[in-house]
PDB file of N, CA and C in Angstrom:
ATOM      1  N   UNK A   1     -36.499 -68.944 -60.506  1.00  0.00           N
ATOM      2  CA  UNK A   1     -37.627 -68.109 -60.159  1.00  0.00           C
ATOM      3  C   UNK A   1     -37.174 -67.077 -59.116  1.00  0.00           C
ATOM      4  N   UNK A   2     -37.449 -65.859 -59.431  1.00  0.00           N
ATOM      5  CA  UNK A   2     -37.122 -64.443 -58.475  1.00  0.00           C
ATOM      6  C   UNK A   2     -38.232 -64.367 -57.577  1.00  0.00           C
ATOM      7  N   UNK A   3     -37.965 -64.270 -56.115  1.00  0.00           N
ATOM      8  CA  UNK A   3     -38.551 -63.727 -54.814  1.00  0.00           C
ATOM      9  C   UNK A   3     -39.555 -63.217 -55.197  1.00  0.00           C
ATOM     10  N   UNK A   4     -40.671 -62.606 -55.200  1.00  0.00           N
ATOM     11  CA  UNK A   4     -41.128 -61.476 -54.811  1.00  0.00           C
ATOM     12  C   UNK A   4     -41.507 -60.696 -53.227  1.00  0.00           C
ATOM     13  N   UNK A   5     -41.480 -59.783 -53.178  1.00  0.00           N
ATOM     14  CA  UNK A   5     -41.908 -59.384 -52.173  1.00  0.00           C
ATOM     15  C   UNK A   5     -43.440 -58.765 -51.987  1.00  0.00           C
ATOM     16  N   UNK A   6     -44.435 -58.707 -51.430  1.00  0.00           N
ATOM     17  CA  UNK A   6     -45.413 -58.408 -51.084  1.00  0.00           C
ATOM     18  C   UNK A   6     -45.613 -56.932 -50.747  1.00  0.00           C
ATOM     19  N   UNK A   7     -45.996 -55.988 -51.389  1.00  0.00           N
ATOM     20  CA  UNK A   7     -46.752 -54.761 -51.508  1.00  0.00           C
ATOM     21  C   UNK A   7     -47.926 -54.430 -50.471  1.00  0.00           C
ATOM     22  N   UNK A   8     -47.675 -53.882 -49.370  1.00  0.00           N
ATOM     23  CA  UNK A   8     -49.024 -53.735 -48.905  1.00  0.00           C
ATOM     24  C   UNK A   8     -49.401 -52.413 -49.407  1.00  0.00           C
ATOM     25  N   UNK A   9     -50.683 -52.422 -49.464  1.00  0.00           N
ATOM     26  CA  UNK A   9     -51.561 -50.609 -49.955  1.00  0.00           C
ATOM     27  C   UNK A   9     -52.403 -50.434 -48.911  1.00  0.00           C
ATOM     28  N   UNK A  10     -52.078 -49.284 -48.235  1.00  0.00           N
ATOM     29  CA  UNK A  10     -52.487 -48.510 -47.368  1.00  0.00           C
ATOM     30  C   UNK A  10     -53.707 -47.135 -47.955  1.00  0.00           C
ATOM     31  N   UNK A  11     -54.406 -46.598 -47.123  1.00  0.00           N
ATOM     32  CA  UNK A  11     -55.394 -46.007 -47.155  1.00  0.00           C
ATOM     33  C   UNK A  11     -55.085 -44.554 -46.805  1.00  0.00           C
ATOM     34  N   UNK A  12     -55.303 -43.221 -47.163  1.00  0.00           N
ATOM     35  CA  UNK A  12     -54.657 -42.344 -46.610  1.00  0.00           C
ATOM     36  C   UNK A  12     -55.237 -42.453 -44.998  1.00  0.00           C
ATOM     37  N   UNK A  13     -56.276 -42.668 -44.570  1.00  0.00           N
ATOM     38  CA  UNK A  13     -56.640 -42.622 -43.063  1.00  0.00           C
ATOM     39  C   UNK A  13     -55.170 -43.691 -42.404  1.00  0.00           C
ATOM     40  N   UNK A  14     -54.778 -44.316 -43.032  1.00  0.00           N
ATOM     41  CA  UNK A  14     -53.869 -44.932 -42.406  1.00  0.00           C
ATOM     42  C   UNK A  14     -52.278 -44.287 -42.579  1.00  0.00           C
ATOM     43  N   UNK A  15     -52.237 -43.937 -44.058  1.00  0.00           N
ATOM     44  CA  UNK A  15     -50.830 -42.798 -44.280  1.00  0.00           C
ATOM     45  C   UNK A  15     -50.588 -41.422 -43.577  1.00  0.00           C
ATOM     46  N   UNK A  16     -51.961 -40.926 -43.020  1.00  0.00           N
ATOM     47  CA  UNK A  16     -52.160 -39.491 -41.931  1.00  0.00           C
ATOM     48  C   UNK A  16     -51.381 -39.572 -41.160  1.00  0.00           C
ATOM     49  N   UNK A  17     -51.491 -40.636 -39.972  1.00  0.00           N
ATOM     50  CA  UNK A  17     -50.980 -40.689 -38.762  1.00  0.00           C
ATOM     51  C   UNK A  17     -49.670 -40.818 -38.757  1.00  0.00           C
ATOM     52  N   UNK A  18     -49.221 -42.094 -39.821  1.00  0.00           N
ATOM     53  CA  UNK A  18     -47.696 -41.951 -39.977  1.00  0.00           C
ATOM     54  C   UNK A  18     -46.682 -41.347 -40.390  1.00  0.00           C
ATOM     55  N   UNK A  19     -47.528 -40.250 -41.192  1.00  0.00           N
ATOM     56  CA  UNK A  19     -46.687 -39.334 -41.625  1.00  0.00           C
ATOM     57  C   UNK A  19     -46.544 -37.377 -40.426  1.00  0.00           C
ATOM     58  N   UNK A  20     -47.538 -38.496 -39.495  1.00  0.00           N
ATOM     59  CA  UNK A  20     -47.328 -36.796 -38.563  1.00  0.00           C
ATOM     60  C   UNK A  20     -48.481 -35.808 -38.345  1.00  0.00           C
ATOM     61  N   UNK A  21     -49.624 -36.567 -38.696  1.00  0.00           N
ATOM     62  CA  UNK A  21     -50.878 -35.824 -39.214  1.00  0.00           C
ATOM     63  C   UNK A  21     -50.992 -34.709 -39.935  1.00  0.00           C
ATOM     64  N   UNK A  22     -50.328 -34.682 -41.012  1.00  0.00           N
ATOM     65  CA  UNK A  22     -50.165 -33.762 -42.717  1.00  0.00           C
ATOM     66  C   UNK A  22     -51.575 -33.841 -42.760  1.00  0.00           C
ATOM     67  N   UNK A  23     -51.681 -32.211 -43.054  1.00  0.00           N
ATOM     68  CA  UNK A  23     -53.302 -32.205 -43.694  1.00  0.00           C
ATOM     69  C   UNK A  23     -53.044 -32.212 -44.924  1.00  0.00           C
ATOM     70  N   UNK A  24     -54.558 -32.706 -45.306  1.00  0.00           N
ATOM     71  CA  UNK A  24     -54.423 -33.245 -46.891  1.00  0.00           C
ATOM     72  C   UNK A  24     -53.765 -32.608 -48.203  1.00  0.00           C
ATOM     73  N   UNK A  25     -53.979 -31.304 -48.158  1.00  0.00           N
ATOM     74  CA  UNK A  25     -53.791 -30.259 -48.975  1.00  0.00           C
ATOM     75  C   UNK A  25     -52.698 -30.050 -48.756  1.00  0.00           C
ATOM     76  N   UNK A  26     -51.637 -30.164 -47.794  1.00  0.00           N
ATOM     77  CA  UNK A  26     -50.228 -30.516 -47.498  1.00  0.00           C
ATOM     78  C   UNK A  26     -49.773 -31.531 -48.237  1.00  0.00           C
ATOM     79  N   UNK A  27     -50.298 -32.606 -48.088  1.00  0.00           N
ATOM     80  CA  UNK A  27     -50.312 -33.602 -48.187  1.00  0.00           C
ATOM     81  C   UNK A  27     -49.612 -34.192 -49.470  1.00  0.00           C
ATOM     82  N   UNK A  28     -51.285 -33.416 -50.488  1.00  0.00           N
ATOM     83  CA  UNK A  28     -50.988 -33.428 -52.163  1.00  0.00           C
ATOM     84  C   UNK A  28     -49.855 -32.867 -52.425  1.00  0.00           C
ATOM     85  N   UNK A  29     -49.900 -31.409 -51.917  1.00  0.00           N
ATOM     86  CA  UNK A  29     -48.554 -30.530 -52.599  1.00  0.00           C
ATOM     87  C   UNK A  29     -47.649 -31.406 -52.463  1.00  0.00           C
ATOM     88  N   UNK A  30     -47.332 -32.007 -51.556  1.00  0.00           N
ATOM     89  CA  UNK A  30     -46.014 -32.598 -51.731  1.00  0.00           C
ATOM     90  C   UNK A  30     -45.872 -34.039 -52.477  1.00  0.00           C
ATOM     91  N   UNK A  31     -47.096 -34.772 -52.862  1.00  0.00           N
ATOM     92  CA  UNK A  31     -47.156 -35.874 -53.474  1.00  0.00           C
ATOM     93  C   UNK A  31     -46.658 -34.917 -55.531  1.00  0.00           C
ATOM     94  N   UNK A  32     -47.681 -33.750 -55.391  1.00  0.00           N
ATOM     95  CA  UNK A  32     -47.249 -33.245 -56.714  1.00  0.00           C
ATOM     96  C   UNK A  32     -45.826 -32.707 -57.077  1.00  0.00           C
ATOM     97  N   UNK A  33     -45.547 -31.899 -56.137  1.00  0.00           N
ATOM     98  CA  UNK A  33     -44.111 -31.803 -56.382  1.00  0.00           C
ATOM     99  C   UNK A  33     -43.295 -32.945 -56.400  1.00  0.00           C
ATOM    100  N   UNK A  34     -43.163 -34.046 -56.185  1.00  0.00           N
ATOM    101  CA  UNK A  34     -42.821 -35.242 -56.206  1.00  0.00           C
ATOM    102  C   UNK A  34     -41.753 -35.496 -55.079  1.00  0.00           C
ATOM    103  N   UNK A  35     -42.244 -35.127 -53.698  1.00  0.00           N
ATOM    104  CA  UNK A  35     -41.401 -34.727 -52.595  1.00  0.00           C
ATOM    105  C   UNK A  35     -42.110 -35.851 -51.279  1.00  0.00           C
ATOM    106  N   UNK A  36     -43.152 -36.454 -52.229  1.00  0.00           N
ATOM    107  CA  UNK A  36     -43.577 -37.763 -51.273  1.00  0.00           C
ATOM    108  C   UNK A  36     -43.740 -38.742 -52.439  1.00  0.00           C
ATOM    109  N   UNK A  37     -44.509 -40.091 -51.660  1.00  0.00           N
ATOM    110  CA  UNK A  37     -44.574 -40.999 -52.500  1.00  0.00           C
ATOM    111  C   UNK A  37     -45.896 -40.932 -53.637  1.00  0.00           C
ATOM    112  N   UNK A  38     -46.146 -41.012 -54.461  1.00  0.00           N
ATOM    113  CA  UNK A  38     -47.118 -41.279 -55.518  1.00  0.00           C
ATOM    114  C   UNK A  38     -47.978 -42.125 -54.996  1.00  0.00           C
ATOM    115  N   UNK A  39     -49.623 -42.114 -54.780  1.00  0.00           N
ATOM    116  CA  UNK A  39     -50.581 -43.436 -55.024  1.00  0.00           C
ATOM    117  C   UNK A  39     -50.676 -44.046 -55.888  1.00  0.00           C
ATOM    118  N   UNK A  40     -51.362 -45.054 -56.047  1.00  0.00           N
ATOM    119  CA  UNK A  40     -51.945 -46.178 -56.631  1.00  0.00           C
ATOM    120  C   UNK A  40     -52.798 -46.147 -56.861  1.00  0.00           C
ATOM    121  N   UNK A  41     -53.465 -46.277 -58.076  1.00  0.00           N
ATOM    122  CA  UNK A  41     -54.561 -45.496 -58.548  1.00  0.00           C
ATOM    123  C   UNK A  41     -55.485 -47.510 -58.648  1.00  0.00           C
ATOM    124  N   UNK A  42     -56.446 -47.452 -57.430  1.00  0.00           N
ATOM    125  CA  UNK A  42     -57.012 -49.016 -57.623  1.00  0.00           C
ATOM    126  C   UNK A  42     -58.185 -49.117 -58.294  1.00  0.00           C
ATOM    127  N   UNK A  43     -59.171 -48.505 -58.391  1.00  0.00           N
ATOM    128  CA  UNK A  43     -60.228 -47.941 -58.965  1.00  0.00           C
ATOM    129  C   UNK A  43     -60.480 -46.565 -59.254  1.00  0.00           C
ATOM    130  N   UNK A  44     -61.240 -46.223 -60.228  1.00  0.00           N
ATOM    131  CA  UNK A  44     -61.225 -44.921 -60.732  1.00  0.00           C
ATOM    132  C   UNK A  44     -61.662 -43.838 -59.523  1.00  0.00           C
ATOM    133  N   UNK A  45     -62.435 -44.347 -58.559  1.00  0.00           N
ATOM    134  CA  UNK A  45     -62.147 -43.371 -57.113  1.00  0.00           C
ATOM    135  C   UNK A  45     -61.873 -44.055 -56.065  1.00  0.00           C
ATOM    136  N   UNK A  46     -60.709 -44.650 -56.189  1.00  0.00           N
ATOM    137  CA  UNK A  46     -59.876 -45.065 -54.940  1.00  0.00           C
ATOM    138  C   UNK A  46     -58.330 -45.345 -55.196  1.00  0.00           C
ATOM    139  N   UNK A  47     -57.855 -44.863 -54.137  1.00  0.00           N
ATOM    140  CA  UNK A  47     -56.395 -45.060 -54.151  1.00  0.00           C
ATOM    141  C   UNK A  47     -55.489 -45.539 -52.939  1.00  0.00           C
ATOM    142  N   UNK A  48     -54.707 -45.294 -52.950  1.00  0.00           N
ATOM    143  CA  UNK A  48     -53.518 -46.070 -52.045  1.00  0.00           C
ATOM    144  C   UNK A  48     -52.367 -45.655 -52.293  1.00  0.00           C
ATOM    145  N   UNK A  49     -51.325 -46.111 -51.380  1.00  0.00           N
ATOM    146  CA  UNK A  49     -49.892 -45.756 -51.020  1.00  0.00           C
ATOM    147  C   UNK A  49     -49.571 -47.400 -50.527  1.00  0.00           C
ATOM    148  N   UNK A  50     -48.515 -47.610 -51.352  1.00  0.00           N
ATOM    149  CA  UNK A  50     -47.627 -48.527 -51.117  1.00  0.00           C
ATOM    150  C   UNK A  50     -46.292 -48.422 -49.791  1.00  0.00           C
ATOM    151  N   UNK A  51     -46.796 -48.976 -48.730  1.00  0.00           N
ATOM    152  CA  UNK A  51     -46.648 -48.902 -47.214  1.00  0.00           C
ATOM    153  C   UNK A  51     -44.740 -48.678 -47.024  1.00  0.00           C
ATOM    154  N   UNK A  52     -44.394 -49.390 -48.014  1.00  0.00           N
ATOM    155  CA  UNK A  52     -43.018 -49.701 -48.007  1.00  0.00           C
ATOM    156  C   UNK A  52     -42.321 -48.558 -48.345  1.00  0.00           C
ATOM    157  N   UNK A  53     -42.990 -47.532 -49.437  1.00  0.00           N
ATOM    158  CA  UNK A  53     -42.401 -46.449 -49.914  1.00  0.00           C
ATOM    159  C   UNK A  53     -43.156 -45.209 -48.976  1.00  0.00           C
ATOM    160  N   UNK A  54     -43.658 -45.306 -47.976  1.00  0.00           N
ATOM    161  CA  UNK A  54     -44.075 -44.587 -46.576  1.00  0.00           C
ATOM    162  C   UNK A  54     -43.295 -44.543 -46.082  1.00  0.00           C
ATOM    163  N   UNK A  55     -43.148 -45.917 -45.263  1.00  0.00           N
ATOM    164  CA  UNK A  55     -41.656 -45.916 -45.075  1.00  0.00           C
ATOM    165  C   UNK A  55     -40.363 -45.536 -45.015  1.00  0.00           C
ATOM    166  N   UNK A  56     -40.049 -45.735 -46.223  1.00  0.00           N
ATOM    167  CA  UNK A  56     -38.591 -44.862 -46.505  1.00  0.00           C
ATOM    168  C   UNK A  56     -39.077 -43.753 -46.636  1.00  0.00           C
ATOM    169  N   UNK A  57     -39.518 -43.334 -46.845  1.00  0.00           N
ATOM    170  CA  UNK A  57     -40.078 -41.302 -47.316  1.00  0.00           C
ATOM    171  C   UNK A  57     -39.808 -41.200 -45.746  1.00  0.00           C
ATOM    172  N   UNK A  58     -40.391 -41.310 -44.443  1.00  0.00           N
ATOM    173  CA  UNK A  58     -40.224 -41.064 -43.367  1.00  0.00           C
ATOM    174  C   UNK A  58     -38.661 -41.205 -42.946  1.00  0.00           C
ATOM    175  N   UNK A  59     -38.068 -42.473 -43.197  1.00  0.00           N
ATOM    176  CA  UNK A  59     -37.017 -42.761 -42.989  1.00  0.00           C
ATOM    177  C   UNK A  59     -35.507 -41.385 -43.576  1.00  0.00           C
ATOM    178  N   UNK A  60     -35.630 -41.604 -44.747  1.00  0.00           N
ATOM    179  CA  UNK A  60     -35.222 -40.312 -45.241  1.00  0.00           C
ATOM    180  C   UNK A  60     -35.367 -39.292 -45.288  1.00  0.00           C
ATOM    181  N   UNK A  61     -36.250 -38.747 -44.244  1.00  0.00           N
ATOM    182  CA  UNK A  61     -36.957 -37.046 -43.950  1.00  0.00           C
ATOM    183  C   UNK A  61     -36.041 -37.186 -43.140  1.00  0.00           C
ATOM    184  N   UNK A  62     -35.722 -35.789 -43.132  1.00  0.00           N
ATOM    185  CA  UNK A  62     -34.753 -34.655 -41.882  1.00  0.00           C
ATOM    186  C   UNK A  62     -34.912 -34.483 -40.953  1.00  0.00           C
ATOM    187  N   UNK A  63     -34.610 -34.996 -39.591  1.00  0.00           N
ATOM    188  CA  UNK A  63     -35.258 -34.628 -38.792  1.00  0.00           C
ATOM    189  C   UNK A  63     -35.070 -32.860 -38.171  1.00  0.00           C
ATOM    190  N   UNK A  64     -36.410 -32.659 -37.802  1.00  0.00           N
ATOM    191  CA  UNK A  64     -36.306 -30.859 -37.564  1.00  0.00           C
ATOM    192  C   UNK A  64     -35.029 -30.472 -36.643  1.00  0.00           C
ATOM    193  N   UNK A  65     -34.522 -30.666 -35.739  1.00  0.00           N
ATOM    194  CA  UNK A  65     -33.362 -30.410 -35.144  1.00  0.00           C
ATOM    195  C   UNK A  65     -31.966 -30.132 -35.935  1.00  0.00           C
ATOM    196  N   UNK A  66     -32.067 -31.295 -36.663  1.00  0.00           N
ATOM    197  CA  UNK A  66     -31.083 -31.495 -37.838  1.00  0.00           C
ATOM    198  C   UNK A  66     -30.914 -30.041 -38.928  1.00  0.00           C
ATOM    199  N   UNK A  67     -32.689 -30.124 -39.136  1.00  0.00           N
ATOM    200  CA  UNK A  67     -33.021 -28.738 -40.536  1.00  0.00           C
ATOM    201  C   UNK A  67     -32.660 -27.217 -39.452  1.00  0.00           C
ATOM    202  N   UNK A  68     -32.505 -26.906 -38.197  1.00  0.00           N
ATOM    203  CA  UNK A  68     -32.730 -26.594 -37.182  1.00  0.00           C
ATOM    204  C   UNK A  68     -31.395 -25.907 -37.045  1.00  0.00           C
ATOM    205  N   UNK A  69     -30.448 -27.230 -37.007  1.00  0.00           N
ATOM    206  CA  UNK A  69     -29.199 -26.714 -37.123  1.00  0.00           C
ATOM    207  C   UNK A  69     -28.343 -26.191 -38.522  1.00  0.00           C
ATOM    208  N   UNK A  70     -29.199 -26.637 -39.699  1.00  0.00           N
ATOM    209  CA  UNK A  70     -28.228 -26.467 -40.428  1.00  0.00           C
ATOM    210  C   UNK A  70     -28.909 -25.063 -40.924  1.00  0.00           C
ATOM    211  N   UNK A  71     -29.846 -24.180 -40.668  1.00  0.00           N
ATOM    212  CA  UNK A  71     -29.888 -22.990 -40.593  1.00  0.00           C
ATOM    213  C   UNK A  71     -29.578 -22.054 -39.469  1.00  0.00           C
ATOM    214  N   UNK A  72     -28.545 -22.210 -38.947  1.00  0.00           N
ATOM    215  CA  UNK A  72     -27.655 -21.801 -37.343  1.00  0.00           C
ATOM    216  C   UNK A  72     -26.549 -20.851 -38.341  1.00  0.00           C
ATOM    217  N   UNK A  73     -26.453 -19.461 -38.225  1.00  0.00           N
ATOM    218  CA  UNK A  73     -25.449 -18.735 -39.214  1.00  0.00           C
ATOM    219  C   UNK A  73     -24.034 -19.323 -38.436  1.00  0.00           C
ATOM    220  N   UNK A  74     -23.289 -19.192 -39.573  1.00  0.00           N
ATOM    221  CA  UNK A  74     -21.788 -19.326 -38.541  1.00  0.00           C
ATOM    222  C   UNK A  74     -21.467 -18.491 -37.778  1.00  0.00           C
ATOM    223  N   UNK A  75     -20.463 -18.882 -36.852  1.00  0.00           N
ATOM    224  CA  UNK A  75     -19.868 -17.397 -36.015  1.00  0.00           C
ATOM    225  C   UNK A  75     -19.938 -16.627 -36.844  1.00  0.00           C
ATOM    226  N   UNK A  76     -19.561 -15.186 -36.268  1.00  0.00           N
ATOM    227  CA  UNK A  76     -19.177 -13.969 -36.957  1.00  0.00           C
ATOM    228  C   UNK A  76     -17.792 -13.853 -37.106  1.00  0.00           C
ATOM    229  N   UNK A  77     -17.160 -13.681 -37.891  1.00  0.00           N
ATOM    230  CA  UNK A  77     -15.598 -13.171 -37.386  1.00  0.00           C
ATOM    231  C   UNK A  77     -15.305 -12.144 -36.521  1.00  0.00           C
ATOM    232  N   UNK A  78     -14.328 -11.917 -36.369  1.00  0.00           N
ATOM    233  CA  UNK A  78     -14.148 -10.823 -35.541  1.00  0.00           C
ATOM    234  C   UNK A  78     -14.055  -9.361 -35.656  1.00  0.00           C
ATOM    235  N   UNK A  79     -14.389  -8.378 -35.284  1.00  0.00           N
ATOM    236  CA  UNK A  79     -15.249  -7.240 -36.163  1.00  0.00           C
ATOM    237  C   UNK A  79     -13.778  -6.733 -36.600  1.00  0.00           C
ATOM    238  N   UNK A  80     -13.511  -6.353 -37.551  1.00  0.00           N
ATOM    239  CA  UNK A  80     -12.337  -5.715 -38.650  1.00  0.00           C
ATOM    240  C   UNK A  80     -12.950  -3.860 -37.743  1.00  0.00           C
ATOM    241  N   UNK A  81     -11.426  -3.590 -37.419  1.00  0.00           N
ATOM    242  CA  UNK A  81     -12.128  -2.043 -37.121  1.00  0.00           C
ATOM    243  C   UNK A  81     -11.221  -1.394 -38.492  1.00  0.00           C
ATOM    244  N   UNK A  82     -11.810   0.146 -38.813  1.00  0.00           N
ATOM    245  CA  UNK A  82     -11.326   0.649 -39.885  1.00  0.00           C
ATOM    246  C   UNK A  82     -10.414   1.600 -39.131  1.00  0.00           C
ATOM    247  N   UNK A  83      -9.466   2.199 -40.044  1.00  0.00           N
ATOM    248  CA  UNK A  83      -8.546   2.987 -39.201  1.00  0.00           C
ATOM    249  C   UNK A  83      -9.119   4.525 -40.162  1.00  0.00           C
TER     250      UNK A  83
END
């Protein structure tokens, strides 16, 4: 017999805060582009987010310093004069 592990489903009032307070319409776009996690569709008007895949989505975001630096141009070389 295989483990299972336990799924918790979270509420977006509870996915808001942890994700940084994303407004909603933020929120979607990025659930549609498929650049966050997908809900759980529990009843035909209610849903959820599986806490665990919150989680890692946070875990694996960039942190801004990081995105921060890696748009930093390189030096310049050194100016070529023309003769």
């Amino acid at each position: 017999m295989t483990q299972q592990t336990k799924k918790k489903l979270i509420a977006w009032k509870a996915v808001r805060p942890m994700v940084g307070d994303l407004g909603r319409t933020t929120w979607w776009r990025l659930v549609r582009d498929g650049k966050a996690p997908q809900p759980v569709q529990l009843t035909p008007g209610r849903i959820a987010w599986v806490e665990s895949e919150i989680l890692d989505w946070i875990d694996h975001r960039q942190p801004t310093s990081a995105k921060a630096a890696a748009h930093v141009l390189p030096e310049t070389p050194e100016r070529i004069t023309r003769r």
